[in-house]
Protein backbone atom coordinates (compact mmCIF):
# COMPACT_ATOMS: atom_id res chain seq x y z
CA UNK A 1 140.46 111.97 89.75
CA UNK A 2 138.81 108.89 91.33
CA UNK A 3 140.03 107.39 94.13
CA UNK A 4 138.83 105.31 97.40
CA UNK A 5 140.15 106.93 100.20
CA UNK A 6 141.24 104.38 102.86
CA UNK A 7 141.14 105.31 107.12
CA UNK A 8 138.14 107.47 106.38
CA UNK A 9 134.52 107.04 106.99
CA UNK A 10 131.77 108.26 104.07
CA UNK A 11 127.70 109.85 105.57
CA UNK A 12 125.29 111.60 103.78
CA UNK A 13 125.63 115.25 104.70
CA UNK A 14 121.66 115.87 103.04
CA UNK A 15 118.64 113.37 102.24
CA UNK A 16 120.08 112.01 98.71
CA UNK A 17 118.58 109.13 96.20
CA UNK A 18 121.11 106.97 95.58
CA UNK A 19 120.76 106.35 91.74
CA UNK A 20 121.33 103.76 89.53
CA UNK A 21 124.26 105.35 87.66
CA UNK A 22 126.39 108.63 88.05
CA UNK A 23 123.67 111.14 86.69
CA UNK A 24 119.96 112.37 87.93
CA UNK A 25 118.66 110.80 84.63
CA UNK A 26 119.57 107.42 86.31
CA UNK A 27 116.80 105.73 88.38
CA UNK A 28 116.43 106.14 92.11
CA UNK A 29 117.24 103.16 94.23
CA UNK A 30 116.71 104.38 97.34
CA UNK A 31 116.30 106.95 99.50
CA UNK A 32 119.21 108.07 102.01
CA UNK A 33 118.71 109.89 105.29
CA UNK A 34 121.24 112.61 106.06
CA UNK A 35 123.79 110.76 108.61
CA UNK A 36 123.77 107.50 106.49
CA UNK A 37 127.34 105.51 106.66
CA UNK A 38 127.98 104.65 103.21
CA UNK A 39 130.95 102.02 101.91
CA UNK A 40 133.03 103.67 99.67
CA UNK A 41 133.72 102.13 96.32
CA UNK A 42 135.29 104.87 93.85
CA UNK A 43 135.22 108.16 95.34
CA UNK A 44 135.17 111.09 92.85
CA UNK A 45 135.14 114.28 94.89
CA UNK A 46 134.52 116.44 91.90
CA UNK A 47 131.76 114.39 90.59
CA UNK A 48 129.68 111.40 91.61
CA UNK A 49 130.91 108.67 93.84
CA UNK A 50 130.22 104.83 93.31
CA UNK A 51 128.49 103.11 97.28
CA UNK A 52 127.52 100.68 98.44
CA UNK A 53 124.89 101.19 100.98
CA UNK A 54 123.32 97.72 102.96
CA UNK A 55 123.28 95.87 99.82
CA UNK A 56 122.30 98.30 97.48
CA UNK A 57 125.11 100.10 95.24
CA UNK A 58 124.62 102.98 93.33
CA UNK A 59 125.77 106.62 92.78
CA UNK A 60 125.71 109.53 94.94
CA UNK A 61 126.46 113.37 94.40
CA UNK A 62 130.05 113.63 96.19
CA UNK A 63 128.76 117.53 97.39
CA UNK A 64 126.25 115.39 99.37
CA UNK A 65 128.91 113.24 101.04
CA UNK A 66 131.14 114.40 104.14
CA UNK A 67 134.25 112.74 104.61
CA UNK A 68 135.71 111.69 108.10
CA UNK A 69 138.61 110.36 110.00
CA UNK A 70 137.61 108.58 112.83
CA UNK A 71 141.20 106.42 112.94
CA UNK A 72 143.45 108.84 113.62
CA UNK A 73 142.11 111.74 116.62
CA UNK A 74 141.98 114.64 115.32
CA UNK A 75 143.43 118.01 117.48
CA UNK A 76 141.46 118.05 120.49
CA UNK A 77 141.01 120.23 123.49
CA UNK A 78 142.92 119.13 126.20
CA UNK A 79 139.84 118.23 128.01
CA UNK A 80 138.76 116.16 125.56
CA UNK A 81 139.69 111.73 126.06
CA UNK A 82 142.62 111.18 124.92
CA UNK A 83 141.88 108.89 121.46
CA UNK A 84 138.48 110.75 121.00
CA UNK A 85 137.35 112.38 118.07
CA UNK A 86 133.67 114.15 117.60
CA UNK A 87 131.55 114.17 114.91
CA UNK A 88 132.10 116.17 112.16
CA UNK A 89 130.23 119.59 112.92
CA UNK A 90 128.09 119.55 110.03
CA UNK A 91 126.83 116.26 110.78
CA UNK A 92 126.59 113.85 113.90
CA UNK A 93 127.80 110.09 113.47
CA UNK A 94 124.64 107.87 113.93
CA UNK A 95 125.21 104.66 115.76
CA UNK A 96 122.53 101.79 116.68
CA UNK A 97 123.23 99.49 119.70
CA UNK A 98 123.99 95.99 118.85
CA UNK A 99 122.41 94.31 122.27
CA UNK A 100 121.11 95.68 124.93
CA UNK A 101 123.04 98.18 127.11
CA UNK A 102 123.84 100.61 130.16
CA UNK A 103 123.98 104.19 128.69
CA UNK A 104 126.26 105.34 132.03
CA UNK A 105 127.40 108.72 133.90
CA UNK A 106 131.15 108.57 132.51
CA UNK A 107 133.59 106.11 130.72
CA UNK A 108 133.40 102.90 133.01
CA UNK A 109 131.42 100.23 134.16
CA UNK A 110 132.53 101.78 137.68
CA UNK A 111 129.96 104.72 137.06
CA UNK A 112 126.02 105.19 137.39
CA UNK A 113 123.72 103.82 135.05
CA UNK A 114 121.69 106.78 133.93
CA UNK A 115 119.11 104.09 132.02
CA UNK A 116 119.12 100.79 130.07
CA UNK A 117 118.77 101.12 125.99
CA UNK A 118 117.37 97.91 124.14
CA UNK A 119 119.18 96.46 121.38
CA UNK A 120 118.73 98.91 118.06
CA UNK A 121 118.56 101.99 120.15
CA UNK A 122 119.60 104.90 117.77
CA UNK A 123 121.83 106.94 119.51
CA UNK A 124 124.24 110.55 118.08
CA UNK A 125 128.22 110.57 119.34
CA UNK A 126 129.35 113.22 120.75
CA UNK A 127 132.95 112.57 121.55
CA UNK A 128 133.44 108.79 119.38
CA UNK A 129 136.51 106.90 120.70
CA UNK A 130 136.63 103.31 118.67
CA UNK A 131 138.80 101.73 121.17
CA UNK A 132 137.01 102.58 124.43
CA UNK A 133 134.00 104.74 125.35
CA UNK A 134 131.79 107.07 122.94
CA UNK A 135 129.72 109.92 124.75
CA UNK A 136 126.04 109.98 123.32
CA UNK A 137 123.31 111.98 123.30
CA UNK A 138 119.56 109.11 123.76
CA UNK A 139 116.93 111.85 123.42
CA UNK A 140 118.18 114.74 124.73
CA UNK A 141 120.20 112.78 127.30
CA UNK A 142 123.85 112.30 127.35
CA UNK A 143 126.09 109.39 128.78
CA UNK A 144 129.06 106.57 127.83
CA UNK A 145 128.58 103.37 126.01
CA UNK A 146 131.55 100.88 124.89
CA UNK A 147 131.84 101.64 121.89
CA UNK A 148 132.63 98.10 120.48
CA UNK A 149 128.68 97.92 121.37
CA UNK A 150 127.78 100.18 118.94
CA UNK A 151 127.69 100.11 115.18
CA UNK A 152 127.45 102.51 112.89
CA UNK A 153 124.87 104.21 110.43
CA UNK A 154 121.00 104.04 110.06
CA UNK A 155 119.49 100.22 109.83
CA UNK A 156 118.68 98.01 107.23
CA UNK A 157 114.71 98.91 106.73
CA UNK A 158 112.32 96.57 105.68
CA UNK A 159 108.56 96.64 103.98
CA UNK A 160 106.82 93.38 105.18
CA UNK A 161 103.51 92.47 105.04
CA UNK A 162 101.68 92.07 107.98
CA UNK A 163 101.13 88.29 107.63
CA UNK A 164 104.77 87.57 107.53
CA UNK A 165 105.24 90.30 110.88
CA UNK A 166 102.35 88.78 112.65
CA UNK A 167 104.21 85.71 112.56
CA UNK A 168 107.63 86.93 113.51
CA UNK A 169 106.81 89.61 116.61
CA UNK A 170 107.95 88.52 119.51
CA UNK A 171 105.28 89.64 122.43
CA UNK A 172 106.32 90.85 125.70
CA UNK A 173 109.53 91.38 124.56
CA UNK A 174 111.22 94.76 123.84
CA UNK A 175 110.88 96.19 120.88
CA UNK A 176 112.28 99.27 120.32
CA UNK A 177 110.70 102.07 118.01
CA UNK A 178 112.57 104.93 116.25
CA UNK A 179 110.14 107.88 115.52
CA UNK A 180 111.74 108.96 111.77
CA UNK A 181 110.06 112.63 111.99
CA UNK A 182 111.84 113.85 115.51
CA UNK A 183 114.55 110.85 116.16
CA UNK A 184 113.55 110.11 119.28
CA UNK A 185 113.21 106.61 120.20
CA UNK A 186 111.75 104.29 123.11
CA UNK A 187 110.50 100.77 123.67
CA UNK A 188 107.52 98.92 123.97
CA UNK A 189 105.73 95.40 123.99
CA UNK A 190 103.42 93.02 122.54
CA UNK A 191 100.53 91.62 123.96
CA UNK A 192 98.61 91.02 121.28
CA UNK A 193 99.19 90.15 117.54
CA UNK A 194 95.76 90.69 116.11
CA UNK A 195 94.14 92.42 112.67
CA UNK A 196 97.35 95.19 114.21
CA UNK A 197 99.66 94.94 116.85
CA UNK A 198 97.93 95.82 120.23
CA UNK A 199 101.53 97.39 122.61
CA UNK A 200 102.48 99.48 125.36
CA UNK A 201 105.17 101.52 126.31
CA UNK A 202 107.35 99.32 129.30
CA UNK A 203 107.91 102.20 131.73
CA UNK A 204 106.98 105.92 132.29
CA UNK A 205 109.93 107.10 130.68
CA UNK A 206 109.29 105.24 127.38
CA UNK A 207 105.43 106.78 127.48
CA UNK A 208 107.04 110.17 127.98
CA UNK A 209 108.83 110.31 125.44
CA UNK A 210 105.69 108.24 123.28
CA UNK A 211 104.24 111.19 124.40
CA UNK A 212 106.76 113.83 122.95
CA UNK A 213 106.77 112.43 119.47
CA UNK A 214 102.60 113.41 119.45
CA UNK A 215 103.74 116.71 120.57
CA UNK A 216 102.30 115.83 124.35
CA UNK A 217 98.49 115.17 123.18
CA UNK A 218 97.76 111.87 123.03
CA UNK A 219 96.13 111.31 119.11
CA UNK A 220 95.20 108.60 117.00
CA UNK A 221 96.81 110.57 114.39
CA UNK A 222 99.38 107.95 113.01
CA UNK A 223 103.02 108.50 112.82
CA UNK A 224 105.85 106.51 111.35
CA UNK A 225 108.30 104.37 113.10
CA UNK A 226 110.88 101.93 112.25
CA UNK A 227 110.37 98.90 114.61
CA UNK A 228 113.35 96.67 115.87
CA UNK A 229 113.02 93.49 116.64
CA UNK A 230 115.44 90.16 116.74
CA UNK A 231 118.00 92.38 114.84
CA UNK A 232 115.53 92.96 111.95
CA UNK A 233 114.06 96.73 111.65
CA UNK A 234 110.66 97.16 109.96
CA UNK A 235 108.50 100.15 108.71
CA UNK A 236 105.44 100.68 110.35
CA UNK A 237 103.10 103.41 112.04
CA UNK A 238 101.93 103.92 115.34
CA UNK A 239 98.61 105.69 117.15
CA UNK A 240 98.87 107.63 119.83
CA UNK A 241 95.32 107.49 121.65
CA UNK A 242 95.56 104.96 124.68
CA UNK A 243 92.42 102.91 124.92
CA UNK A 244 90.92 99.47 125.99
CA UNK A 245 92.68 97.49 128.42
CA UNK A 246 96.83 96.39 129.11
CA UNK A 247 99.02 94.14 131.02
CA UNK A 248 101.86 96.88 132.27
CA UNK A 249 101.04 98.37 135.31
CA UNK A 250 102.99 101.79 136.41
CA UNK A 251 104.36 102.42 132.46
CA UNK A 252 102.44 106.31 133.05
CA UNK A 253 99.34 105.09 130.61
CA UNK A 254 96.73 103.46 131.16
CA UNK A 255 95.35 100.89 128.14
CA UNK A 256 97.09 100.15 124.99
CA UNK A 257 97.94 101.73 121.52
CA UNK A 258 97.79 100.70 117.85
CA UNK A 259 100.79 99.44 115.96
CA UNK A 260 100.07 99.07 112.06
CA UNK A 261 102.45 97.04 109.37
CA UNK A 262 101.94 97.02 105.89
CA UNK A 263 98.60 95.64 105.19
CA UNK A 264 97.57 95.63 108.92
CA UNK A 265 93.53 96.58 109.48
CA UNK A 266 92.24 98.44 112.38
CA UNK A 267 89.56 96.95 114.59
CA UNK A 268 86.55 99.42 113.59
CA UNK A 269 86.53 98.46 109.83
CA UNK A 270 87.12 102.06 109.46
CA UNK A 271 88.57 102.53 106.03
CA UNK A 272 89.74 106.19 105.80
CA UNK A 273 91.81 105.67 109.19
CA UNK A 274 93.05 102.55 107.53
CA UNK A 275 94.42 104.30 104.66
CA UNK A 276 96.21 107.09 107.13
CA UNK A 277 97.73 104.24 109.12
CA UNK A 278 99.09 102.77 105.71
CA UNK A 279 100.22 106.13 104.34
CA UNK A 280 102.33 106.24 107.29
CA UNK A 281 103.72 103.37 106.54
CA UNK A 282 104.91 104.23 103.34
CA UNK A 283 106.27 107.34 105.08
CA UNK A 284 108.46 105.34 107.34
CA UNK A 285 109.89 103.45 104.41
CA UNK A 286 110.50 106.20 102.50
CA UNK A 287 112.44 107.83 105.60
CA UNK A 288 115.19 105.02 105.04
């Protein structure tokens, strides 16, 4: 029986390919994180379901889909918000800030601000309330954001060449970067749009958790990112060695690190490093 099932939301419950037609002989589109929001077009629980995903449609294996209602609450403890429903429990709901924004101690602007998120901050509900306040989890730390300032699912990820990036990076600006092996995300800046992008994390608590990602040794092993910038996110990899000089003082690192696009060239010539940089590119696409 096919059907679209309306007052529901559709995620990926696994990493799936969404494929060209209703069948693994059909070829792969794309490749779906677990936690992706997808729009429902003909949904065929005992089979494969018809999506539409950014602006890609395709098929996906409905075992791979979880269904929720986030409309209508759920039962809830009776601590829980009234209006509040959590994520499903075998997956979180993904959200992204839409502009920049106090993550805060409780469910009004009349609370603390714990810290400031930039615009495409990915962030996991823990209690999701549409019409009010979501609790989140940013890293391991948990807080309130409206929720009308959050929107759901992974981002739209582009592949661009470092000659059309080069031209559109803002510097010393934020720019927030998503780390697609761990999750965890912070924010940097621009000083210098060269062969790469030369950045730096804006405060100690971004180059903390820069730090985390490389496992707390700083490395010039690469890893890949998804950058956001003016509401565009783009795959790219990112060094972990500080070196040379900067222009933030009191960000907890002294000197700058390497931020590579597609087709981006490191300073030394140095070919084999090149090729790891671009590798992790392609990994950071692939993660989309």
């Amino acid at each position: 029986m096919i059907r679209v099932v309306h007052g529901v939301s559709y995620f990926t419950n696994a990493r799936v390919n969404l494929r060209a037609g209703p069948s693994t002989d059909h070829s792969i589109i794309r490749r779906l994180n677990s936690g992706t929001r997808l729009e429902m077009l003909k949904y065929d629980p005992d089979n494969w379901s018809k999506v539409r995903v950014g602006g890609d449609t395709g098929y996906i294996r409905s075992d791979l889909i979880s269904v929720q209602n986030i409309q209508q609450p759920s039962a809830q403890p009776t601590s829980a918000p009234s209006g509040t429903q959590p994520p499903s429990s075998e997956e979180p709901l993904i959200f992204q800030t839409t502009a920049r924004v106090n993550l805060r101690a409780g469910p009004s602007t009349d609370t603390d601000i714990i810290s400031k998120l930039a615009s495409g901050t990915r962030v996991t509900a823990l209690e999701y309330n549409p019409d009010g306040w979501s609790k989140v989890d940013v890293n391991g730390e948990s807080g309130y954001i409206r929720s009308d300032l959050l929107r759901s699912g992974n981002p739209v990820v582009e592949l661009l060449e470092w000659s059309t990036v080069k031209s559109i990076l803002p510097r010393n600006v934020p720019l927030q970067v998503l780390d697609v092996r761990t999750g965890l995300s912070y924010t940097v800046q621009s000083f210098s749009n060269g062969q790469h992008a030369d950045v730096e994390p804006r405060t100690t608590a971004d180059t903390e958790i820069l730090s985390r990602t490389f496992g707390g040794t700083w490395a010039y092993t690469p890893r890949p990112v998804w950058v956001t910038f003016n509401g565009r996110t783009v795959a790219a990899a990112i060094a972990g060695m500080p070196h040379g000089g900067g222009v933030i003082s009191g960000n907890g690192m002294t000197g700058h690190i390497c931020l590579h696009f597609k087709g981006s060239t490191p300073h030394n010539g140095n070919k084999a490093y090149e090729q790891r940089m671009q590798n992790a590119v392609t990994e950071a696409w692939n993660a989309r």
